[in-house]
Protein backbone atom coordinates (compact mmCIF):
# COMPACT_ATOMS: atom_id res chain seq x y z
CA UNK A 1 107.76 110.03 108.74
CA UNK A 2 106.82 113.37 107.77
CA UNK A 3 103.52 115.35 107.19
CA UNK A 4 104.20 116.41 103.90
CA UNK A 5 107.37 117.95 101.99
CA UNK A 6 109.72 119.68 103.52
CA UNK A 7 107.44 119.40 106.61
CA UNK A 8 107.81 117.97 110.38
CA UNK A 9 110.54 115.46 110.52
CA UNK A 10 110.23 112.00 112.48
CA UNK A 11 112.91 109.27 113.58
CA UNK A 12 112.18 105.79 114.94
CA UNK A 13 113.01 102.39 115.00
CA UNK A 14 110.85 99.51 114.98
CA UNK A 15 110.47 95.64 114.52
CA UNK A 16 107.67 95.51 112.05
CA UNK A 17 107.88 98.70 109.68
CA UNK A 18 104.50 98.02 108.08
CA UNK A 19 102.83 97.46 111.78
CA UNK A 20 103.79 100.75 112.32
CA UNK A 21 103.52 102.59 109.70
CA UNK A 22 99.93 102.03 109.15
CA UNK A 23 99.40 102.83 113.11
CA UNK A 24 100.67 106.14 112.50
CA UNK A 25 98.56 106.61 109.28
CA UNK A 26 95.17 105.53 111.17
CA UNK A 27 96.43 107.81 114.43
CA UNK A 28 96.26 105.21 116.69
CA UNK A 29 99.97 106.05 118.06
CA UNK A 30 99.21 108.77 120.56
CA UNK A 31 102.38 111.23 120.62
CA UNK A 32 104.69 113.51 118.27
CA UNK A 33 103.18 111.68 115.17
CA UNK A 34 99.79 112.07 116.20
CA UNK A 35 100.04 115.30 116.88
CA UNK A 36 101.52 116.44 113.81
CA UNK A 37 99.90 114.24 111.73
CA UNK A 38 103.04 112.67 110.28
CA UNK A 39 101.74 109.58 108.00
CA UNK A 40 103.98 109.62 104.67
CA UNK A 41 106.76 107.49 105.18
CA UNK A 42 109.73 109.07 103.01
CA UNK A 43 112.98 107.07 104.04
CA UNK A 44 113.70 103.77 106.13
CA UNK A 45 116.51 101.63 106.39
CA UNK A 46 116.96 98.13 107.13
CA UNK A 47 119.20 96.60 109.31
CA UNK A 48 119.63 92.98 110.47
CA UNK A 49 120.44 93.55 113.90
CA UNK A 50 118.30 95.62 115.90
CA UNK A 51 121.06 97.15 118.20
CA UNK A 52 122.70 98.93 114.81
CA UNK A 53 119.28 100.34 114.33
CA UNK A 54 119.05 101.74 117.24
CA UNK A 55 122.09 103.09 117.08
CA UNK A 56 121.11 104.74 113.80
CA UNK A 57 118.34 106.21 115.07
CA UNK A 58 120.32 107.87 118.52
CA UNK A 59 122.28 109.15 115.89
CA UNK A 60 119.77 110.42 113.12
CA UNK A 61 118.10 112.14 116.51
CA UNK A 62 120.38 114.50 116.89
CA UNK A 63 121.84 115.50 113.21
CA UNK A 64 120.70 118.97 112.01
CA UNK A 65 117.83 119.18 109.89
CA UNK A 66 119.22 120.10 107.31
CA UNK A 67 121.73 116.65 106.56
CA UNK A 68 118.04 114.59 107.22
CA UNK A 69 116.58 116.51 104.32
CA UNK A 70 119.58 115.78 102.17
CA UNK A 71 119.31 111.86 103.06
CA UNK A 72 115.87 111.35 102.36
CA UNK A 73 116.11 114.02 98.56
CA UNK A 74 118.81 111.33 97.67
CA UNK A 75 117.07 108.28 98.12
CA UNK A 76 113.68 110.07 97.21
CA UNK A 77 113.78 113.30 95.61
CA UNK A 78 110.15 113.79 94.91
CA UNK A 79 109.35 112.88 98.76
CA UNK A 80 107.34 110.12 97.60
CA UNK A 81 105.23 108.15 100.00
CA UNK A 82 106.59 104.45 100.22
CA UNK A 83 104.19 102.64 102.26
CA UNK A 84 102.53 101.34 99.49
CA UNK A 85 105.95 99.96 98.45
CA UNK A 86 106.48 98.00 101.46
CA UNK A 87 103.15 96.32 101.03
């Protein structure tokens, strides 16, 4: 999730993407999100089992900035929001 291009960068994991997603667009997730106002979705993975995800995400945590930026320009160069995708 980020606020807008090249802006504040988040990383989580969840059950139901859409669920959440839209939670963080309407604010109701008090927190980082909230108080950035991070509500574009610009990458997300899938995985089947939710232990890999997690894993992903411990991982994603801590890379630099920097390789983050380069993962989501790859899959979405213009930093497109894709929660209308999902839906």
């Amino acid at each position: 999730m980020t606020n807008r291009p090249n802006g504040t960068l988040y990383v989580g994991v969840t059950a139901d993407l859409i669920r959440r997603v839209w939670e963080h667009r309407e604010g109701l997730v008090e927190g980082f999100t909230k108080r950035y106002g991070l509500k574009l979705l610009v990458y997300a993975e899938r995985h089947d089992d939710i232990r890999a995800a997690i894993q992903r995400e411990s991982n994603m945590k801590h890379w630099p900035r920097t390789w983050k930026v380069r993962l989501i320009i790859a899959d979405n160069p213009d930093w497109q929001d894709l929660f209308e995708v999902l839906l």
